[in-house]
N, C-alpha and C. Protein backbone atom coordinates (compact mmCIF):
# COMPACT_ATOMS: atom_id res chain seq x y z
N UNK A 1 49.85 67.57 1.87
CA UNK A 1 50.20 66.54 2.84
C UNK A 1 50.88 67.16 4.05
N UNK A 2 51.62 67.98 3.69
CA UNK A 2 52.60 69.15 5.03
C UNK A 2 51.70 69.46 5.54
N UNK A 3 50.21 70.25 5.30
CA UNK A 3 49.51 70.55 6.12
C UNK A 3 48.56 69.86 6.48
N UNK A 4 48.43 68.86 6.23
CA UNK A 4 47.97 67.65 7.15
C UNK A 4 48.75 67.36 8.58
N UNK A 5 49.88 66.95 8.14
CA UNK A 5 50.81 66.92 9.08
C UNK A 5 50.61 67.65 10.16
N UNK A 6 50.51 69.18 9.77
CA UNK A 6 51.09 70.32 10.31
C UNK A 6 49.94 70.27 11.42
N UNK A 7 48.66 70.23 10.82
CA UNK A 7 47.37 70.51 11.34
C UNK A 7 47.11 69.28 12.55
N UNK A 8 47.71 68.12 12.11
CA UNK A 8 47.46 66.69 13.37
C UNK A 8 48.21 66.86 14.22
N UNK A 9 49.79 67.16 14.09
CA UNK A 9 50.33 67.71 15.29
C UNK A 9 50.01 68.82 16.36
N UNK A 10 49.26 69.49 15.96
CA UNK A 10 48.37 70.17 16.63
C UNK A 10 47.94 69.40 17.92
N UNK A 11 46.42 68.01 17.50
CA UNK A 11 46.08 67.09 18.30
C UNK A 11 47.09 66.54 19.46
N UNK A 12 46.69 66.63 21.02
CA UNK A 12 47.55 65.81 21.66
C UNK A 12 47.34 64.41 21.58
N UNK A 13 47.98 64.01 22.57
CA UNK A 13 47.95 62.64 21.99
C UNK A 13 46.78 61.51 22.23
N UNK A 14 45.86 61.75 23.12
CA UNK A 14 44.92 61.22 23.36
C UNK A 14 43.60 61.33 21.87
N UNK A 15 44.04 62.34 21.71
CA UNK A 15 42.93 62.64 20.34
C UNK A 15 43.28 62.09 19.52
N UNK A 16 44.67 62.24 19.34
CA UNK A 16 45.29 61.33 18.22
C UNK A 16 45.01 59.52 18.41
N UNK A 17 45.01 59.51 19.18
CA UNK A 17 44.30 57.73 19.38
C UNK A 17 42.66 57.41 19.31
N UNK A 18 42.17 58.40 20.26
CA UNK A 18 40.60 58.43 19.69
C UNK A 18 40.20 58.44 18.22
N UNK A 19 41.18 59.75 17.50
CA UNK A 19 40.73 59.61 16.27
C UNK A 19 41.35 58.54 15.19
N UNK A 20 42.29 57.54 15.93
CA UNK A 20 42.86 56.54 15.46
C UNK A 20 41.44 55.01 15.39
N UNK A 21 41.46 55.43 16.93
CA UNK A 21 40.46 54.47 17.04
C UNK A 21 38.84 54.57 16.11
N UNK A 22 38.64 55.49 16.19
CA UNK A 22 37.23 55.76 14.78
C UNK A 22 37.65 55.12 13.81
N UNK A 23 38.69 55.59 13.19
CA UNK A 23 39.41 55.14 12.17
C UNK A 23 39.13 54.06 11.69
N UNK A 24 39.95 53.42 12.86
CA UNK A 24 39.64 52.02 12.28
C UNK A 24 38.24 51.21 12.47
N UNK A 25 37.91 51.88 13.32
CA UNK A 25 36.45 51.49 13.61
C UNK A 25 35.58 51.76 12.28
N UNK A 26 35.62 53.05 11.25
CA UNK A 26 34.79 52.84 9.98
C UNK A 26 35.58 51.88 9.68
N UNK A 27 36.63 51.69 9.03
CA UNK A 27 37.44 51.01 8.40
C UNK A 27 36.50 49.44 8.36
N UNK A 28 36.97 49.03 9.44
CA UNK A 28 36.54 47.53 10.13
C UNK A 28 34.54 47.20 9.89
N UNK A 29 33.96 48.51 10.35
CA UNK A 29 32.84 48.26 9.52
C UNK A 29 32.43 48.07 8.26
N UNK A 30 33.09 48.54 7.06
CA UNK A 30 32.94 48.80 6.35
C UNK A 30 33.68 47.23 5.32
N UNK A 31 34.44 46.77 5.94
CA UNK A 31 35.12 45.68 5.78
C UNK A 31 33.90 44.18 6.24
N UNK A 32 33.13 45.06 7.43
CA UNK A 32 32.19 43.44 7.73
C UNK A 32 31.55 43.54 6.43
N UNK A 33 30.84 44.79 6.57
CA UNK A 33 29.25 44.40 5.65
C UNK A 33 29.67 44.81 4.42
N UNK A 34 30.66 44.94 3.71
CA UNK A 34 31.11 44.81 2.37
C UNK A 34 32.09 43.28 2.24
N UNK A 35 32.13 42.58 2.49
CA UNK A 35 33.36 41.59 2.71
C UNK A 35 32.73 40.52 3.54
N UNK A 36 33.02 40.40 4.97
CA UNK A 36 33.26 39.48 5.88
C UNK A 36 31.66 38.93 5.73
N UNK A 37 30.22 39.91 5.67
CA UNK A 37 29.19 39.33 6.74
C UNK A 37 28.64 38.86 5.30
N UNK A 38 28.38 39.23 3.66
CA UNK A 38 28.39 38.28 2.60
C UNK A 38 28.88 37.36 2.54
N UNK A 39 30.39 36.79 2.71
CA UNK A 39 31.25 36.06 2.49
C UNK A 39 30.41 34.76 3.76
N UNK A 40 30.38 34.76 4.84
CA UNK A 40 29.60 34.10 6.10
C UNK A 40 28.29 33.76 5.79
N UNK A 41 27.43 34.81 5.26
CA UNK A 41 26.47 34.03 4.66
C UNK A 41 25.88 33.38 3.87
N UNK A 42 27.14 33.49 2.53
CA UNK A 42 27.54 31.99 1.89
C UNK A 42 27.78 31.05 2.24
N UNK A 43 28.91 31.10 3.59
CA UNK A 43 29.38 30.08 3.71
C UNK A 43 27.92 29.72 4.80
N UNK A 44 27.20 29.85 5.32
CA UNK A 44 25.95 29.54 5.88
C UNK A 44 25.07 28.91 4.96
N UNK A 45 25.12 29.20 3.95
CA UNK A 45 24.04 28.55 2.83
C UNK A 45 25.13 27.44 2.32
N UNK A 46 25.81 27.99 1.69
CA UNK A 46 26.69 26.21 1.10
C UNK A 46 26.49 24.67 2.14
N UNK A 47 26.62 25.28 3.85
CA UNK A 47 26.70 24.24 4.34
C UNK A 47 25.15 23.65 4.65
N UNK A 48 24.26 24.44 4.35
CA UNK A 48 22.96 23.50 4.72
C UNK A 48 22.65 23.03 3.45
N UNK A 49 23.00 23.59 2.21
CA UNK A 49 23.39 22.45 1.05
C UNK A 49 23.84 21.71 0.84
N UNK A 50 25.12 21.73 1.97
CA UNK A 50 25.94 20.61 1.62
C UNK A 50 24.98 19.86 2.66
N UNK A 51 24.79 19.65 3.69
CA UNK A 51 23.81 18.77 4.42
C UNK A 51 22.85 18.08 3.35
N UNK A 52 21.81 18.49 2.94
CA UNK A 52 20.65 18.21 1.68
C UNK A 52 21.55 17.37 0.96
N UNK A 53 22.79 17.60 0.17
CA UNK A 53 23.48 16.68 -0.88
C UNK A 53 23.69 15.64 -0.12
N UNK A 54 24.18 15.75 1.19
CA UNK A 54 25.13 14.45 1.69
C UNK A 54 23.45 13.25 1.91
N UNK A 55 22.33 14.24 2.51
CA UNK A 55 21.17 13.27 3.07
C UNK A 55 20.65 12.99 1.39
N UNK A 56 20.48 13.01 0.42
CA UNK A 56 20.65 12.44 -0.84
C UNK A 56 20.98 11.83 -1.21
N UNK A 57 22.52 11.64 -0.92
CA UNK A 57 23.42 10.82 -1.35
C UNK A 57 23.35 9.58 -0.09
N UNK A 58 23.19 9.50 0.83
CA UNK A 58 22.74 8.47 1.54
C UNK A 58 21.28 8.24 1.29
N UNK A 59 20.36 8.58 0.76
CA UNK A 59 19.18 7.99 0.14
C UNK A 59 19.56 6.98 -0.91
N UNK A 60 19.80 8.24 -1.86
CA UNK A 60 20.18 7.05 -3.04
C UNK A 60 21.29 5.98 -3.28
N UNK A 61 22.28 6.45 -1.62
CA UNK A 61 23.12 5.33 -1.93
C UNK A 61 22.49 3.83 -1.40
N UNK A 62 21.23 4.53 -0.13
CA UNK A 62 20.78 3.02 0.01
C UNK A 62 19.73 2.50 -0.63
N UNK A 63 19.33 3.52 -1.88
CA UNK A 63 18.24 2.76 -2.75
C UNK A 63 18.96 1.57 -4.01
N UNK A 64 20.47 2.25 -3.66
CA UNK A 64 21.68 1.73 -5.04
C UNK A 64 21.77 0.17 -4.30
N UNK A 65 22.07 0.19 -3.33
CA UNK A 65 22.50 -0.77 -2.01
C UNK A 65 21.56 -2.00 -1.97
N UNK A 66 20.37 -1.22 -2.01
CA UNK A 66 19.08 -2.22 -1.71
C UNK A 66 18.64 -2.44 -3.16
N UNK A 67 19.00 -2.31 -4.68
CA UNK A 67 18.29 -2.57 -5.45
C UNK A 67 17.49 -3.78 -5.84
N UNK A 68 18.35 -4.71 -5.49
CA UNK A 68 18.11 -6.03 -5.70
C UNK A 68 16.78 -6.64 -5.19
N UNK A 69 17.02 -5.92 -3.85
CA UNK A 69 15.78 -6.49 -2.31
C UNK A 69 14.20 -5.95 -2.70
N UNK A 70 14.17 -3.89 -3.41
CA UNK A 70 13.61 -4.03 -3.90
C UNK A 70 12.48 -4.63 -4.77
N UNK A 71 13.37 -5.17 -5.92
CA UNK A 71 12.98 -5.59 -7.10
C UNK A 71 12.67 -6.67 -7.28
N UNK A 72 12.97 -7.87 -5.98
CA UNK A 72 12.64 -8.89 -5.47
C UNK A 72 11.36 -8.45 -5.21
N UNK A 73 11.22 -7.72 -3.97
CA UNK A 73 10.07 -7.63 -3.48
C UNK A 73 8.45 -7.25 -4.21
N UNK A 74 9.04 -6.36 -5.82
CA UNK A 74 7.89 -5.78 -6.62
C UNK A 74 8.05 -7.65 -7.46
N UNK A 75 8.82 -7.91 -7.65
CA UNK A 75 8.79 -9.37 -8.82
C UNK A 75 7.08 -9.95 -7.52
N UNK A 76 7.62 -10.15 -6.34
CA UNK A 76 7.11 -11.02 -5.36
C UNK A 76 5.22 -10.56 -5.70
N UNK A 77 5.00 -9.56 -5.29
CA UNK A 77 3.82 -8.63 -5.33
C UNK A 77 3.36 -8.81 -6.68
N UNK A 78 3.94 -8.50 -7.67
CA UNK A 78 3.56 -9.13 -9.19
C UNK A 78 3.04 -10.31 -8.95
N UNK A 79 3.52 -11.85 -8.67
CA UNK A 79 3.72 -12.81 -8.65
C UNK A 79 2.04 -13.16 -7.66
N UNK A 80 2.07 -12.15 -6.63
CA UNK A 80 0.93 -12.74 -5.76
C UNK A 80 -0.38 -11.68 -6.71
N UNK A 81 -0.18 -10.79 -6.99
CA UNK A 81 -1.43 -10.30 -8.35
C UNK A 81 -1.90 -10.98 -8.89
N UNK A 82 -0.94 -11.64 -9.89
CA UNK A 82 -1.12 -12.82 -10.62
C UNK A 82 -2.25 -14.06 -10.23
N UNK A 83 -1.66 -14.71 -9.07
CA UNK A 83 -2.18 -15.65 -8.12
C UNK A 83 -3.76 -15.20 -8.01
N UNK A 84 -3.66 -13.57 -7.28
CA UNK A 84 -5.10 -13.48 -6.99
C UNK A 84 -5.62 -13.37 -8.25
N UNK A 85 -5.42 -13.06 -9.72
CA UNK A 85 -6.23 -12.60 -10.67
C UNK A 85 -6.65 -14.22 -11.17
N UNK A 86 -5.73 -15.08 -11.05
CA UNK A 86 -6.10 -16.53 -11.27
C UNK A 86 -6.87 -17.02 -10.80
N UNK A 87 -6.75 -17.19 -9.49
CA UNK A 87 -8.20 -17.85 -9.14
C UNK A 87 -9.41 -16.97 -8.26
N UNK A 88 -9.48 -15.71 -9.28
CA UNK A 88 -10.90 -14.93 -8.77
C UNK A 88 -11.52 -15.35 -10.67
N UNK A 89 -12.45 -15.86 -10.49
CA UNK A 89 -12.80 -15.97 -12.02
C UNK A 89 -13.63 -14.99 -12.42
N UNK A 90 -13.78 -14.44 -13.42
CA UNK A 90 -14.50 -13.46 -14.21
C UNK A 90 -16.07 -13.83 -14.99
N UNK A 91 -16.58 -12.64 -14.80
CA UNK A 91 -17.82 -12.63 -15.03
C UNK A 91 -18.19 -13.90 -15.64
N UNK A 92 -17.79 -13.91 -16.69
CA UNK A 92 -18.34 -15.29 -17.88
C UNK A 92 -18.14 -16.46 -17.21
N UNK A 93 -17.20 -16.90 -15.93
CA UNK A 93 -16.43 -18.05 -15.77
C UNK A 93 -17.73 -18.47 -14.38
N UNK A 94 -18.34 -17.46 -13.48
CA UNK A 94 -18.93 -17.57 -12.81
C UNK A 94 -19.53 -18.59 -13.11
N UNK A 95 -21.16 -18.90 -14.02
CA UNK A 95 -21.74 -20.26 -14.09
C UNK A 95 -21.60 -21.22 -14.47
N UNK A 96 -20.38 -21.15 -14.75
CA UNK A 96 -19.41 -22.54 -15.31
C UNK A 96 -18.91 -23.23 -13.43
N UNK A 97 -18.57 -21.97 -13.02
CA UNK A 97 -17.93 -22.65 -11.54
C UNK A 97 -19.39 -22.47 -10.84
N UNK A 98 -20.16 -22.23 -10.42
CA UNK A 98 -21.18 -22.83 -10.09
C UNK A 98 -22.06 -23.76 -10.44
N UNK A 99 -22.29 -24.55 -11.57
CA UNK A 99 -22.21 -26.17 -12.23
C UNK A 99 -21.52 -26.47 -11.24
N UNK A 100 -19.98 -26.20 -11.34
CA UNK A 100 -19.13 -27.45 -11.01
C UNK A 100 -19.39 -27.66 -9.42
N UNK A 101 -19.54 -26.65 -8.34
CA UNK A 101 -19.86 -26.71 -7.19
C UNK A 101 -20.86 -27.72 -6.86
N UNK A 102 -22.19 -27.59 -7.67
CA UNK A 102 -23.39 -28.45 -7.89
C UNK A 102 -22.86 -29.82 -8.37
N UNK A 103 -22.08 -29.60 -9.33
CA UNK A 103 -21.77 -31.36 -9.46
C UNK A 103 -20.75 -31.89 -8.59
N UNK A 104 -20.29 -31.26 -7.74
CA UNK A 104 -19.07 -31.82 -6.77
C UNK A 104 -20.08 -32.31 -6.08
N UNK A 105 -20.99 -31.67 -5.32
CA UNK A 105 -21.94 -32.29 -4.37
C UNK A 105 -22.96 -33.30 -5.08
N UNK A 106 -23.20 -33.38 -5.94
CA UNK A 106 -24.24 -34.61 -6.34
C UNK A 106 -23.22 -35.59 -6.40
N UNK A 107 -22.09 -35.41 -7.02
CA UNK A 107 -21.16 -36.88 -7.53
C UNK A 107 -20.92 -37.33 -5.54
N UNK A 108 -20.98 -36.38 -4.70
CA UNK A 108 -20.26 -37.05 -3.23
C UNK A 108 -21.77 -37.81 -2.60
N UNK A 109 -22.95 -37.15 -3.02
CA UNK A 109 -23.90 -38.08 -2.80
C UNK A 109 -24.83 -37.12 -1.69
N UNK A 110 -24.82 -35.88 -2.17
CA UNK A 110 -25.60 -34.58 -1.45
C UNK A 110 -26.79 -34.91 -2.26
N UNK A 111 -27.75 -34.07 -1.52
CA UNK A 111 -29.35 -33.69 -2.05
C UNK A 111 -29.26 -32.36 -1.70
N UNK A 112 -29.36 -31.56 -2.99
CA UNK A 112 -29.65 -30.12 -2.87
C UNK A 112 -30.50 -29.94 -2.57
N UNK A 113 -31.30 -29.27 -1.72
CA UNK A 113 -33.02 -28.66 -1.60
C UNK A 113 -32.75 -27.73 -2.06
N UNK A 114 -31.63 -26.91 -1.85
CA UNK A 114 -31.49 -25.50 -2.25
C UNK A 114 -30.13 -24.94 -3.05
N UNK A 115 -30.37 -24.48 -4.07
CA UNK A 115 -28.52 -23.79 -4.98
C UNK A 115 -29.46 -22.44 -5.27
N UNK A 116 -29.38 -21.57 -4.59
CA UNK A 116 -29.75 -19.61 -5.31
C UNK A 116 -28.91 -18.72 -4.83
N UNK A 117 -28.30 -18.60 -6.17
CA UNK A 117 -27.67 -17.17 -6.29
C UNK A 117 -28.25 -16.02 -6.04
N UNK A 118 -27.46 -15.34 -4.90
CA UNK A 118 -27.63 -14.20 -4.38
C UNK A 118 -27.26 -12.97 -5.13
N UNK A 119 -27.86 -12.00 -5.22
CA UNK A 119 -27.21 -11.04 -5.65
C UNK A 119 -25.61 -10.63 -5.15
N UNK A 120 -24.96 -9.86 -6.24
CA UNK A 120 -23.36 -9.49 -5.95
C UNK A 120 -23.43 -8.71 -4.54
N UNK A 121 -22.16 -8.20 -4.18
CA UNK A 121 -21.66 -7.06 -3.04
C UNK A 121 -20.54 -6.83 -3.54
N UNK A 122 -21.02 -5.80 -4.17
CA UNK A 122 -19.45 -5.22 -4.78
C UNK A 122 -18.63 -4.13 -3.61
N UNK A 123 -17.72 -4.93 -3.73
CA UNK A 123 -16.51 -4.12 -2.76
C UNK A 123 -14.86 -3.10 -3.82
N UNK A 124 -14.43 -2.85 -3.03
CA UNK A 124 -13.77 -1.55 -4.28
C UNK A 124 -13.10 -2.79 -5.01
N UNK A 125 -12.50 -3.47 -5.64
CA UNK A 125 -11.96 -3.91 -6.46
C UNK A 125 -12.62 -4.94 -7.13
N UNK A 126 -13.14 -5.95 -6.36
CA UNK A 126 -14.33 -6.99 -6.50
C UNK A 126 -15.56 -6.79 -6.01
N UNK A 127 -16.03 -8.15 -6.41
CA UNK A 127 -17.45 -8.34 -5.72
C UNK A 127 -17.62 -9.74 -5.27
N UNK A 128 -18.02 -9.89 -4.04
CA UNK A 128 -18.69 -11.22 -3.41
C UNK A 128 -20.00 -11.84 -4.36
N UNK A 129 -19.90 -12.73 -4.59
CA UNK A 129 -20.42 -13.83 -5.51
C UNK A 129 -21.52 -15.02 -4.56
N UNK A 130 -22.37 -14.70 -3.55
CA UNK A 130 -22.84 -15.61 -2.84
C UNK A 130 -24.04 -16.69 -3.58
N UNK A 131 -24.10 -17.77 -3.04
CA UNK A 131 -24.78 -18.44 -3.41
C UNK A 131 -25.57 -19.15 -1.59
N UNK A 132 -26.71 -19.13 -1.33
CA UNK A 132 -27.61 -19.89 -0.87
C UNK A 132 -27.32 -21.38 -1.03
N UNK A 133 -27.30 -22.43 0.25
CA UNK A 133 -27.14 -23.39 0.06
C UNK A 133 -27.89 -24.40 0.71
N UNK A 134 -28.53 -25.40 0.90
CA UNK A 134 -29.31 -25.95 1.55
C UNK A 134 -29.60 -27.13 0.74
N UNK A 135 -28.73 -28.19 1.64
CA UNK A 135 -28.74 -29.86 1.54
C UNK A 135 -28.68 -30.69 2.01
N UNK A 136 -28.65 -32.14 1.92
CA UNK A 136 -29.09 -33.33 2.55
C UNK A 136 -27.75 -34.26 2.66
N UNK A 137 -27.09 -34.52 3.28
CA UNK A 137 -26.51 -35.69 3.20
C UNK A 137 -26.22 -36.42 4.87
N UNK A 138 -25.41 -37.24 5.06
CA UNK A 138 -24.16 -37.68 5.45
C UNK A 138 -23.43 -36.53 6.65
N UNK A 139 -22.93 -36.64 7.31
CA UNK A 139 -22.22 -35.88 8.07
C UNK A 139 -20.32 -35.80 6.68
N UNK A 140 -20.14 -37.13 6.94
CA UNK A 140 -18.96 -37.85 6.11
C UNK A 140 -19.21 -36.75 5.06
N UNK A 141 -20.24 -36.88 4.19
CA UNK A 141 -20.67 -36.43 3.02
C UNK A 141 -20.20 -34.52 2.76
N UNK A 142 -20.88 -34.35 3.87
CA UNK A 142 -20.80 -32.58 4.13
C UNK A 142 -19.43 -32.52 4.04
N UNK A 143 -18.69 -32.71 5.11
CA UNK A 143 -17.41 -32.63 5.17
C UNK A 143 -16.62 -32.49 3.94
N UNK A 144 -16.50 -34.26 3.12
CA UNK A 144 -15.76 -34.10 1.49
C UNK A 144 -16.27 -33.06 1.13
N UNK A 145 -17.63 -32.54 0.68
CA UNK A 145 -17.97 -31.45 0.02
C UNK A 145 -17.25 -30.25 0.29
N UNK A 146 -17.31 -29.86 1.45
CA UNK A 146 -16.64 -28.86 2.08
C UNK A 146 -15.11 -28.67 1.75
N UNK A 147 -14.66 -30.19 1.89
CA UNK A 147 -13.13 -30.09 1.65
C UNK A 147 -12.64 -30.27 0.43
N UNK A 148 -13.36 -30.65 -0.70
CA UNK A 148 -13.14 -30.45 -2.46
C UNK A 148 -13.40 -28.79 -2.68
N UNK A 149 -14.68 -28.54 -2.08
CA UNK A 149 -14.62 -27.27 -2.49
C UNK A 149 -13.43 -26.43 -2.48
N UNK A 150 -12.37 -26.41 -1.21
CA UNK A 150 -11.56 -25.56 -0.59
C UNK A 150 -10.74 -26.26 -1.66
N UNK A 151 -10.35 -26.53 -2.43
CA UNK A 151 -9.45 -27.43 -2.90
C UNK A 151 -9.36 -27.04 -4.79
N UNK A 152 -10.87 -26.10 -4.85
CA UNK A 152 -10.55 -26.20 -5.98
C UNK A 152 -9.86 -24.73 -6.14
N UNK A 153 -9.69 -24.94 -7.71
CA UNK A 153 -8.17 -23.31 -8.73
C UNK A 153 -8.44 -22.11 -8.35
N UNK A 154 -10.23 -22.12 -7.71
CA UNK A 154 -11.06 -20.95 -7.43
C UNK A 154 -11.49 -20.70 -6.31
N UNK A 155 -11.17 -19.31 -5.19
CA UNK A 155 -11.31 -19.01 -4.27
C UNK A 155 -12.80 -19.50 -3.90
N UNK A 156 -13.57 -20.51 -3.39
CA UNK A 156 -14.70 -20.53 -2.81
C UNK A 156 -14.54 -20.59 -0.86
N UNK A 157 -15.66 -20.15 -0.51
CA UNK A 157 -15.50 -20.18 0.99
C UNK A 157 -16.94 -20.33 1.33
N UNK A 158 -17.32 -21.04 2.40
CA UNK A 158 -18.30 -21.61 2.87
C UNK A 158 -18.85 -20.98 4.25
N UNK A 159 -19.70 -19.88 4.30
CA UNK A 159 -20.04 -19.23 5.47
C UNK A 159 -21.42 -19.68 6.18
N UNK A 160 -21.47 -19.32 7.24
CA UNK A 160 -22.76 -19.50 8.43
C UNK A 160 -23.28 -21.02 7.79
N UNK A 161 -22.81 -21.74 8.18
CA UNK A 161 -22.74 -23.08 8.07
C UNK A 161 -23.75 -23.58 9.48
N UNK A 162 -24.64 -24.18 9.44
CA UNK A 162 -25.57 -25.17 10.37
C UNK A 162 -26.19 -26.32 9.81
N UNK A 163 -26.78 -27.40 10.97
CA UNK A 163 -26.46 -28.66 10.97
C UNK A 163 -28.17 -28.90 11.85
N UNK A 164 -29.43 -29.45 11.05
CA UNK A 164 -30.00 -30.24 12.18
C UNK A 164 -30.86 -31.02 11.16
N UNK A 165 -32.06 -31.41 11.99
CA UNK A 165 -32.49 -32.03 11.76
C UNK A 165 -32.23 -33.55 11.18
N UNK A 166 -31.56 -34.02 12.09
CA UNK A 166 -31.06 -35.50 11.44
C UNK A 166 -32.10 -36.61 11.60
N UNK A 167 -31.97 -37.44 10.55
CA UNK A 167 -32.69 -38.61 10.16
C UNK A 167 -32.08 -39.76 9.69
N UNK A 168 -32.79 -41.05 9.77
CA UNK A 168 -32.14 -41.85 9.43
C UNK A 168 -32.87 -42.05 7.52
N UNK A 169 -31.52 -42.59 6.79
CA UNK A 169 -32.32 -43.01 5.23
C UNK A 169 -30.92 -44.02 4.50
N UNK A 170 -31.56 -45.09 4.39
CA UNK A 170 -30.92 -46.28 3.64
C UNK A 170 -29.47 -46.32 4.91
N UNK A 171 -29.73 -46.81 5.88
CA UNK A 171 -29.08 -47.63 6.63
C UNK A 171 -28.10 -46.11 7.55
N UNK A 172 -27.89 -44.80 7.46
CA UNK A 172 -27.39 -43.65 7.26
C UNK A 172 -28.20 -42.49 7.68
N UNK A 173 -27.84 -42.01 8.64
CA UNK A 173 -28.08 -40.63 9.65
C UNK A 173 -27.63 -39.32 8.29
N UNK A 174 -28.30 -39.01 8.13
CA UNK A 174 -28.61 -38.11 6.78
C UNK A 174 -29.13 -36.20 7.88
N UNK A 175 -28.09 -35.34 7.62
CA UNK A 175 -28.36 -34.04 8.36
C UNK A 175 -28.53 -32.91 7.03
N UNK A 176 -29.68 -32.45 7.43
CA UNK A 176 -29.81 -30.71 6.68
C UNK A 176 -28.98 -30.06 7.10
N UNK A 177 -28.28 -29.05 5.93
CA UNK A 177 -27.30 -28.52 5.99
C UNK A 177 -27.28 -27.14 5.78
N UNK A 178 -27.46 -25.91 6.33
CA UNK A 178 -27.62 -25.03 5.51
C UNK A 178 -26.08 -23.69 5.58
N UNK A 179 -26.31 -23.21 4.19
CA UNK A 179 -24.85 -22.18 4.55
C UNK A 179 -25.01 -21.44 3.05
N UNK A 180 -23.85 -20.74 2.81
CA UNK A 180 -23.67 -19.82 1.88
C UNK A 180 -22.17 -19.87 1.28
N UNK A 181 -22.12 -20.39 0.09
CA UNK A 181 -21.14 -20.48 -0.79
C UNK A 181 -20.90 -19.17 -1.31
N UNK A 182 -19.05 -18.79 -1.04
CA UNK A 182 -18.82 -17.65 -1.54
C UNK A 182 -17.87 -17.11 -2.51
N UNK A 183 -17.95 -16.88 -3.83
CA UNK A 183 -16.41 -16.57 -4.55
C UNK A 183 -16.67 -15.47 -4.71
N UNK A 184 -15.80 -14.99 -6.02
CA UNK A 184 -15.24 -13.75 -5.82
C UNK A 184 -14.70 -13.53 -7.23
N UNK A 185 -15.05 -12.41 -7.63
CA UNK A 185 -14.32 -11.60 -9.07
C UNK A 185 -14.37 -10.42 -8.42
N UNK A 186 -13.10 -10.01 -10.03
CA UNK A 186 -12.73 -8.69 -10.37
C UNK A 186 -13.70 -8.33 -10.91
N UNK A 187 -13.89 -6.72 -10.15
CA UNK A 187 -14.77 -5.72 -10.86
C UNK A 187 -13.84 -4.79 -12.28
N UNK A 188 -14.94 -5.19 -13.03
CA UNK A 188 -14.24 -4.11 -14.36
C UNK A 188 -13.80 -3.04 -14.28
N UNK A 189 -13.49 -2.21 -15.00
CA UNK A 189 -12.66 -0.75 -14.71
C UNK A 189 -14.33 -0.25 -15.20
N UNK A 190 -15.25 -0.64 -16.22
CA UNK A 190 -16.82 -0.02 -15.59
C UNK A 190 -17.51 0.21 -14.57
N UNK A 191 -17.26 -0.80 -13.78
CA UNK A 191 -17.71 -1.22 -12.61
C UNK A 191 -17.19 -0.24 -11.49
N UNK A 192 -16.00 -0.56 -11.88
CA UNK A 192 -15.53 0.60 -10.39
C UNK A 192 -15.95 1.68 -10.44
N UNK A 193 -16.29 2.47 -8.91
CA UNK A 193 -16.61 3.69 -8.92
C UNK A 193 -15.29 4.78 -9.47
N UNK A 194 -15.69 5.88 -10.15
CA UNK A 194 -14.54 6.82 -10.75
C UNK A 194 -13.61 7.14 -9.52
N UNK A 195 -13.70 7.29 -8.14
CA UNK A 195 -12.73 7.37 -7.02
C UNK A 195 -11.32 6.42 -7.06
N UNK A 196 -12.08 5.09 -7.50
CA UNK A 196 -11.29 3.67 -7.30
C UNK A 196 -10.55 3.81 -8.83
N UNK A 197 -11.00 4.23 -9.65
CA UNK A 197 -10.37 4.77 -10.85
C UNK A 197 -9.14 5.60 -10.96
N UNK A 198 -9.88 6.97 -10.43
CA UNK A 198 -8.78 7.93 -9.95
C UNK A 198 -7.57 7.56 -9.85
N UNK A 199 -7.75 6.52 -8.18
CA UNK A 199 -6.94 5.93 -7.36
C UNK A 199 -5.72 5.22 -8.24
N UNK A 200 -5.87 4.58 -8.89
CA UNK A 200 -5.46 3.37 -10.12
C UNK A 200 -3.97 3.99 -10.68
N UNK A 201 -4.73 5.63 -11.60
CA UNK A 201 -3.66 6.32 -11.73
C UNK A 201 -2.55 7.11 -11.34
């Protein structure tokens, strides 16, 4: 240690500060990148974690918040499923509700010339159900028909609807009617294409 001493007193004094200043200069390096510049880039990562937790915790605090509104809203959507699965009738139910279409219009006092079922148009979940229509009545007459139909448990709808040839018969202006009666079912899980399947799951 004496000749440590002995040997730095040597140095004047300017050297003696230069070599002070190195000094601390390893020193201080050696202190970042062992110490300070790890320690910083923890604390760099904790805080964009802590960001991620906090935007989490405001997710799920407003999924906690909103549960109710939710669960309303899936009850609601259930509720209108339902509705549509009710009155789209199924395969078997089809010529039962086409009778009844046919007897709504004979009991109002129609003359069918024409009731033919069209082939389906299957669309991804269902299929359009058309029927050909072409009859005789009443102006009055058309109308009720028209408006029982809309009236019944089962989606029917009445397209490209026209009106001529009027005549007179038993005291009564009697018009040909022609149009296309339309309902509607669910396609089976056969039926659907495997895409619309897929989709499902």
């Amino acid at each position: 240690m004496g000749d440590f001493l002995e040997q730095l007193s040597k140095y004047s004094t300017s050297q003696k500060i230069a070599g002070a200043m190195v000094l601390y200069a390893i020193i201080a390096a050696v202190l970042w990148f062992a110490f300070i510049k790890p320690t910083k880039d923890q604390i760099q990562v904790a805080q964009v974690r802590n960001v991620k937790l906090v935007e989490e915790r405001n997710t799920n605090r407003d999924i906690a918040e909103n549960r109710e509104r939710w669960e309303r809203q899936v009850e609601l959507l259930n509720e209108e499923l339902a509705k549509a699965i009710k009155e789209l009738p199924n395969e078997r139910e089809i010529p039962e509700l086409l009778r009844r279409i046919s007897s709504i219009g004979k009991k109002i006092g129609l003359e069918f010339l024409l009731f033919q079922p069209l082939p389906e148009l299957p669309r991804e979940f269902y299929a359009d159900v058309p029927v050909k229509l072409k009859i005789e009545g009443s102006f009055h007459e058309v109308a009720t028909f028209f408006d029982r139909i809309g009236k019944l448990n089962r989606i029917v709808n009445i397209r490209d609807i026209s009106m001529s040839s009027p005549f007179q018969r038993s005291g009564k202006i009697v018009l040909t009617t022609d149009g296309t009666a339309v309902t509607y079912r669910f396609l089976s899980d056969a039926e659907r294409g495997p895409e619309t399947q897929r989709g499902r799951r």
